[in-house]
N, C-alpha and C. Protein backbone atom coordinates (compact mmCIF):
# COMPACT_ATOMS: atom_id res chain seq x y z
N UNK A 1 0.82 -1.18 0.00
CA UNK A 1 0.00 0.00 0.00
C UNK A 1 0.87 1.26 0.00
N UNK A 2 2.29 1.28 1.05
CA UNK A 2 2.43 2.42 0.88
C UNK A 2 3.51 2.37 0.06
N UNK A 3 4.08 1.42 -1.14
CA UNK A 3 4.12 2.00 -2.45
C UNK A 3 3.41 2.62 -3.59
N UNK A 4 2.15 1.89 -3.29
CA UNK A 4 1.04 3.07 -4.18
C UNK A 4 0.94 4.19 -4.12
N UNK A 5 0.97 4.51 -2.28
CA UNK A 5 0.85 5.81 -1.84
C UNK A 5 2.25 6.77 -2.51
N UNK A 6 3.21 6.38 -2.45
CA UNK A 6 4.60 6.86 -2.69
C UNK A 6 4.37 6.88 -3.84
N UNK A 7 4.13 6.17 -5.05
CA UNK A 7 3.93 6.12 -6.42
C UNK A 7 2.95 7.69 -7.14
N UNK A 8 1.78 7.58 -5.51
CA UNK A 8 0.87 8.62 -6.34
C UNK A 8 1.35 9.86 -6.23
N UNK A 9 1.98 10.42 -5.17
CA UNK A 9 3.02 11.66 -4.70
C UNK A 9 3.72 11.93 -5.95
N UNK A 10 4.30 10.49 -6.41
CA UNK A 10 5.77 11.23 -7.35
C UNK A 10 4.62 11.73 -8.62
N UNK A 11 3.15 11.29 -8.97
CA UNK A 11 2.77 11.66 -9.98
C UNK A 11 1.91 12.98 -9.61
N UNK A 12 1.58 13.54 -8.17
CA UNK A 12 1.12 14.69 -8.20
C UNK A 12 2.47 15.48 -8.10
N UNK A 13 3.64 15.19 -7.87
CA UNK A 13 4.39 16.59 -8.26
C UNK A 13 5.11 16.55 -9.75
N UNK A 14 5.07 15.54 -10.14
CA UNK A 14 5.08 15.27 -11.87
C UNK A 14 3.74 16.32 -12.32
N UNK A 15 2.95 16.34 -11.83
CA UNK A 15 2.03 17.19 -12.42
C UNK A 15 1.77 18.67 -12.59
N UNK A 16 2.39 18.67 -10.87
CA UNK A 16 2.33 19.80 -10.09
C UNK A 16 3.92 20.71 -10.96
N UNK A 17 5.13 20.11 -11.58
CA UNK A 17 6.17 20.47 -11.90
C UNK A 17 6.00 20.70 -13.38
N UNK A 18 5.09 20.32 -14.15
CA UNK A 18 4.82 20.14 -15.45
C UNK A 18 3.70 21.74 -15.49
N UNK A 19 2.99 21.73 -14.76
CA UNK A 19 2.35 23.35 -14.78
C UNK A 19 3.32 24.76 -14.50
N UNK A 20 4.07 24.19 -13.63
CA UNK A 20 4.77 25.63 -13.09
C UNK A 20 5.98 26.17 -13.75
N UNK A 21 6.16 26.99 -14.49
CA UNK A 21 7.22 27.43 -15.44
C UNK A 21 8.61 28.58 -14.63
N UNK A 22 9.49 28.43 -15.16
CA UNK A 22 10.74 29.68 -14.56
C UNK A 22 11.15 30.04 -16.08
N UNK A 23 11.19 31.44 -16.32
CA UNK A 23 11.81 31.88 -17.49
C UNK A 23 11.33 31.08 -18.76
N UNK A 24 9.66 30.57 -18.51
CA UNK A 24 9.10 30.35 -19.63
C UNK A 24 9.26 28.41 -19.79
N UNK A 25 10.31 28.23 -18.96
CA UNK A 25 10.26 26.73 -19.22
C UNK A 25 9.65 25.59 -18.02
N UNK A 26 8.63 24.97 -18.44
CA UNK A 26 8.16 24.04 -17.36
C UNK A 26 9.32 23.39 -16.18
N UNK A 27 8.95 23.88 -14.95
CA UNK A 27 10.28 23.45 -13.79
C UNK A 27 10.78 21.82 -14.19
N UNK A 28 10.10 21.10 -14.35
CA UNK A 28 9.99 19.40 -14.67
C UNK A 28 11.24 19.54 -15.43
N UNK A 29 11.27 20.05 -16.81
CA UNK A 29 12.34 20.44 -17.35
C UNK A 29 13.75 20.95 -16.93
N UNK A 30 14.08 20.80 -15.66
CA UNK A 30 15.08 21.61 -15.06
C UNK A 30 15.44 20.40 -14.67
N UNK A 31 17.14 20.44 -14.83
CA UNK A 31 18.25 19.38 -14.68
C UNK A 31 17.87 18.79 -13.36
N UNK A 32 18.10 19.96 -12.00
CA UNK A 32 18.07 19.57 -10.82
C UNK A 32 17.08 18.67 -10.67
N UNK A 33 15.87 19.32 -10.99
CA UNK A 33 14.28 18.47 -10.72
C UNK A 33 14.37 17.12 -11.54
N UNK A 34 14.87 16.99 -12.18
CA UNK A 34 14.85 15.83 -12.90
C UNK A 34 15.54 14.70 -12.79
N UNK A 35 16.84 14.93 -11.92
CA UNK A 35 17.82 14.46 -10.84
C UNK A 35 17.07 14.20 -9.86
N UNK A 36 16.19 15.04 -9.07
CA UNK A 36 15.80 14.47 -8.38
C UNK A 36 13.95 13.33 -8.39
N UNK A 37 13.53 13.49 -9.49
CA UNK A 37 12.43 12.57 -9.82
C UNK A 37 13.22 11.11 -10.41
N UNK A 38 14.51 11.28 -10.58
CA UNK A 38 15.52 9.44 -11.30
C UNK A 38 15.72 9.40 -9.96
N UNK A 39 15.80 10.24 -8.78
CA UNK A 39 16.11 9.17 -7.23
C UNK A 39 14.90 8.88 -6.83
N UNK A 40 13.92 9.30 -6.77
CA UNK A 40 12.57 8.80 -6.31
C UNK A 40 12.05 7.63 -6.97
N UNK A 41 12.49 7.49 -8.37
CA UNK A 41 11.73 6.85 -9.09
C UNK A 41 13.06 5.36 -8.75
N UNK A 42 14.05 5.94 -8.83
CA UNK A 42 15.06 4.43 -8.81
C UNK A 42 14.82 4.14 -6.89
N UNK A 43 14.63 4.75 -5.92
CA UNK A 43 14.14 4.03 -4.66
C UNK A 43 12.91 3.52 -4.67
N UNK A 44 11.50 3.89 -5.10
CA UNK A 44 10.76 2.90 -5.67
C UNK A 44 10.68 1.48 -6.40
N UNK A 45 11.47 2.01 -7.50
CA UNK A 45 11.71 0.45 -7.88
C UNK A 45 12.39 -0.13 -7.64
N UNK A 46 13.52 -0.10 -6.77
CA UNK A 46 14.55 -0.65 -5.64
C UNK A 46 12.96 -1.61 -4.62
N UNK A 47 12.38 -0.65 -4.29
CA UNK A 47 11.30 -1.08 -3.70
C UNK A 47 10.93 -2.82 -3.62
N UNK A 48 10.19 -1.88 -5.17
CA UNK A 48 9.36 -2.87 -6.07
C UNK A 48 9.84 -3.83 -6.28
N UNK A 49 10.80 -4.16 -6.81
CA UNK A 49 11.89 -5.41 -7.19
C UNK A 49 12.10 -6.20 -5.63
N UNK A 50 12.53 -5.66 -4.72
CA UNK A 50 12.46 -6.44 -3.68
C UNK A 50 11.29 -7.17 -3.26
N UNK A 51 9.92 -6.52 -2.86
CA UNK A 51 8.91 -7.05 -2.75
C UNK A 51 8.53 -8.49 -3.65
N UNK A 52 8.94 -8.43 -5.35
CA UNK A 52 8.62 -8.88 -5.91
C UNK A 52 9.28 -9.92 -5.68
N UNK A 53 10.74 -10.48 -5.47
CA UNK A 53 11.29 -11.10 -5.82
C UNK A 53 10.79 -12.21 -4.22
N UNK A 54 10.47 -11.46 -3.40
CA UNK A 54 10.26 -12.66 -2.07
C UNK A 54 9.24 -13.84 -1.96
N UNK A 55 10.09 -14.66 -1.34
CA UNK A 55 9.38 -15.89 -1.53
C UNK A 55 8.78 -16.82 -0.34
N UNK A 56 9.10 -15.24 0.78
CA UNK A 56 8.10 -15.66 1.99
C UNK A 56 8.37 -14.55 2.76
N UNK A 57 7.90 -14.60 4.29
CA UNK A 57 7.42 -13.59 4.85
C UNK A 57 8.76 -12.08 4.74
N UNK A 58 8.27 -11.17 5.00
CA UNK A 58 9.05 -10.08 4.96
C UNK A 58 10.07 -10.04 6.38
N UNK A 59 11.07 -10.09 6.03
CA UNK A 59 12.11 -10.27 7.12
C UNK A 59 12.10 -8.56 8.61
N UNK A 60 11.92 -7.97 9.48
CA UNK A 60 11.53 -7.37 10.32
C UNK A 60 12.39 -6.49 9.71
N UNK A 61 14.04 -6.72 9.61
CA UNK A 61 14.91 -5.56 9.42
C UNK A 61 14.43 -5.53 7.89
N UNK A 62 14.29 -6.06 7.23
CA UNK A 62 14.05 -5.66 5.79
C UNK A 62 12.75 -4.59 5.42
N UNK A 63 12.15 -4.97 5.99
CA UNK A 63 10.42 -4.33 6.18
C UNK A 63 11.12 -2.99 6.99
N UNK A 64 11.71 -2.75 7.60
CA UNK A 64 11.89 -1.49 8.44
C UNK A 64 12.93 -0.58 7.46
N UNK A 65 13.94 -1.36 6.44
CA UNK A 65 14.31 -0.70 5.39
C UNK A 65 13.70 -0.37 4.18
N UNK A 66 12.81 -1.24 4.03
CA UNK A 66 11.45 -0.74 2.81
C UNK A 66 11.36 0.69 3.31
N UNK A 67 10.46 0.28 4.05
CA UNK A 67 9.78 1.97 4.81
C UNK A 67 10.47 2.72 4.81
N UNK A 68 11.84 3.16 5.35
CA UNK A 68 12.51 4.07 4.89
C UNK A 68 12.93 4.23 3.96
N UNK A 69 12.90 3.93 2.86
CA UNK A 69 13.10 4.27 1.54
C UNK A 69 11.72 4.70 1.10
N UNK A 70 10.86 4.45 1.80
CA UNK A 70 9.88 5.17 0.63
C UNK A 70 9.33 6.25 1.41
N UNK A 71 9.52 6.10 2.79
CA UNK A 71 9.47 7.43 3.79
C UNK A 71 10.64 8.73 2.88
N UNK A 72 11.72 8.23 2.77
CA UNK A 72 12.47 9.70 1.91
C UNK A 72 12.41 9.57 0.78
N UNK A 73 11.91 8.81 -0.15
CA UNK A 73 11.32 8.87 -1.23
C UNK A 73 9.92 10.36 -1.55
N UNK A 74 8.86 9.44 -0.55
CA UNK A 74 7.94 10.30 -0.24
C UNK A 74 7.77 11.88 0.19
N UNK A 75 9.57 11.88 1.01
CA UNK A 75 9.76 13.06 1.52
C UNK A 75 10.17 14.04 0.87
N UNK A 76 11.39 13.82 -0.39
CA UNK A 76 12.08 14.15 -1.42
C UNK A 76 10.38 14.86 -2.44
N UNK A 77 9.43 13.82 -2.63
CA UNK A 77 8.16 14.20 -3.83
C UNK A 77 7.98 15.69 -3.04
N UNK A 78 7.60 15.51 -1.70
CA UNK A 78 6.96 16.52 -1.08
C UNK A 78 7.64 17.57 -1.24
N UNK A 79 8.65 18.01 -1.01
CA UNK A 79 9.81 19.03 -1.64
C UNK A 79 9.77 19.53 -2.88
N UNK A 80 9.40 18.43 -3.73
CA UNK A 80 9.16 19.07 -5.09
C UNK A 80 7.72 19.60 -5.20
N UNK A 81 6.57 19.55 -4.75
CA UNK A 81 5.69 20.01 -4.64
C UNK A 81 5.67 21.76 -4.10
N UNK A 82 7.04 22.06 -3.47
CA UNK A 82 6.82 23.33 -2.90
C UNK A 82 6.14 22.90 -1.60
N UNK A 83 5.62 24.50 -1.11
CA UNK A 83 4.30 24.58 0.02
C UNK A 83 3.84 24.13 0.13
N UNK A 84 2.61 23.52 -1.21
CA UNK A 84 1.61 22.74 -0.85
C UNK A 84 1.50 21.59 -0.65
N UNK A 85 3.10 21.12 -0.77
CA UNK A 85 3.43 19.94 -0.64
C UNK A 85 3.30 19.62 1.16
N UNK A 86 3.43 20.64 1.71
CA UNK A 86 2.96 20.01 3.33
C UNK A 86 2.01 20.45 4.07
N UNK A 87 1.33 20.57 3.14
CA UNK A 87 -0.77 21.08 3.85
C UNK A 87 -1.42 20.23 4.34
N UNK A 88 -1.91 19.91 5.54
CA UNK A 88 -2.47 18.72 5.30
C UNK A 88 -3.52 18.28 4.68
N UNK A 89 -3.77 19.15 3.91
CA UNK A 89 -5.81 18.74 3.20
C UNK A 89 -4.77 18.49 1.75
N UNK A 90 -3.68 18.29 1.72
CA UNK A 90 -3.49 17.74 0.49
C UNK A 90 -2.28 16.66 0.26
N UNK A 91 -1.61 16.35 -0.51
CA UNK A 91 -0.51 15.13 -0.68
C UNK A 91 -0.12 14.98 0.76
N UNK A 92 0.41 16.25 1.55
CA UNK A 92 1.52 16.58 2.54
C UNK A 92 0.53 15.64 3.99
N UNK A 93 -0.99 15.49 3.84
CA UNK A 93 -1.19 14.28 4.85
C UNK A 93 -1.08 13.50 4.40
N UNK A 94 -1.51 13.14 2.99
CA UNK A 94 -1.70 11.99 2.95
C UNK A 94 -0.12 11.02 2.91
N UNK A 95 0.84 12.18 2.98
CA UNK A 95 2.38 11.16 3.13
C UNK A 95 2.20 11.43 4.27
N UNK A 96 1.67 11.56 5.17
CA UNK A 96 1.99 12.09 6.99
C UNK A 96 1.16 10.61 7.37
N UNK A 97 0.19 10.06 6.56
CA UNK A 97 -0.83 9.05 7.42
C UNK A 97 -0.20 7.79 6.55
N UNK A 98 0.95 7.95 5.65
CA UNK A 98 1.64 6.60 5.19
C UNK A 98 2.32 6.29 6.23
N UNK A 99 3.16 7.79 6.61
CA UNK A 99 4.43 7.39 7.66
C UNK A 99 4.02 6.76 8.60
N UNK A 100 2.86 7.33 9.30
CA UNK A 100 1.94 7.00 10.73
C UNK A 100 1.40 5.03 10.28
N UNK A 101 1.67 5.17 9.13
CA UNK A 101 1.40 3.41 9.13
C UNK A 101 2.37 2.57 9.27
N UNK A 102 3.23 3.16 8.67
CA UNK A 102 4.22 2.92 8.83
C UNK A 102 5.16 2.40 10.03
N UNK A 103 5.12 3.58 10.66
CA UNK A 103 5.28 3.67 12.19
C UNK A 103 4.33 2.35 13.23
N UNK A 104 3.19 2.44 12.58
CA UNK A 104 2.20 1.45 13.66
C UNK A 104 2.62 -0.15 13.54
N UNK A 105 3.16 0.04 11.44
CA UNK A 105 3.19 -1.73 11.62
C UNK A 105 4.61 -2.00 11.73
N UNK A 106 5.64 -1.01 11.92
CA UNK A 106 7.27 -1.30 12.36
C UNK A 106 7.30 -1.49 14.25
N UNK A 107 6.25 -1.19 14.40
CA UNK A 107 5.81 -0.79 16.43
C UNK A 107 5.10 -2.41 16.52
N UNK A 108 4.44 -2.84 15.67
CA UNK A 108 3.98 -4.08 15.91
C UNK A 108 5.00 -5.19 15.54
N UNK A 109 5.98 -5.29 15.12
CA UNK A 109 7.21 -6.28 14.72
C UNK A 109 8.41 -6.75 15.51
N UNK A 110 7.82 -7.75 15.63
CA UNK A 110 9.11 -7.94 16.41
C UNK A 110 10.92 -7.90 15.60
N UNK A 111 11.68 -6.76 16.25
CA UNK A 111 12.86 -6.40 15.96
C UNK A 111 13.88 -7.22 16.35
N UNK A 112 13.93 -7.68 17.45
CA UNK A 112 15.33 -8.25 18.58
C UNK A 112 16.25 -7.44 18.42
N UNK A 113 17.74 -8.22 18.82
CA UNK A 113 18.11 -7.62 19.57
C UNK A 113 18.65 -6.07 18.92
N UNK A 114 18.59 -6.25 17.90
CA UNK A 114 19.26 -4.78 16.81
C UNK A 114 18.36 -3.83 17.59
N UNK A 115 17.10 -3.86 18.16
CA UNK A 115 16.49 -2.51 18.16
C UNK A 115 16.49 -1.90 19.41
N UNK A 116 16.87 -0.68 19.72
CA UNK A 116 17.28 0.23 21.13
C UNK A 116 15.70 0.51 21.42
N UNK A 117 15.88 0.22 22.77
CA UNK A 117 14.77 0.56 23.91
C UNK A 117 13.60 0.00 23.75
């Protein structure tokens, strides 16, 4: 789920970057921004490929490295969105209630001994 969620972010600021122009040229078009939509898009499918390839349950430390990759994945989209990227009546909760799931099903896993406190 919360690769979908991460998936839909990178396509509202794909959208959101494709309207907004500097000196006449759509921002999307700008080296930097575009550098940074090939890291979002290559930690996703870093993702994806892992998920895919497993052939049984999700290992605790592995599942806690998913999530962070798509937690700064997610975090990186929101940046490109600008401002409205952290409103909450828009993208900026709905990556706030991935993390918060995030958070609930890494709190329900058992870690051992790697995890402090």
């Amino acid at each position: 789920m919360r690769l979908g969620v991460s998936q839909w972010l990178l396509d509202q600021a794909r959208e959101y970057l494709t309207g907004r122009t500097t000196g006449g040229v759509p921002l999307i078009q700008q080296q930097l921004v575009q550098g940074s939509l090939a890291e979002i898009v290559t930690e996703q499918q870093g993702v994806a490929a892992v998920l895919d390839a497993l052939e049984h349950d999700l290992d605790p430390s592995l599942a806690e490295h998913l999530h962070r990759q798509l937690t700064d994945a997610d975090r990186a989209s929101l940046r490109l969105l600008g401002a409205g990227g952290f409103l909450t009546d828009g993208p900026g909760g709905i990556a706030h209630l991935s993390e918060l799931l995030a958070d609930a099903y890494l709190d329900g896993v058992d870690h051992g001994d790697h995890r402090a406190g």
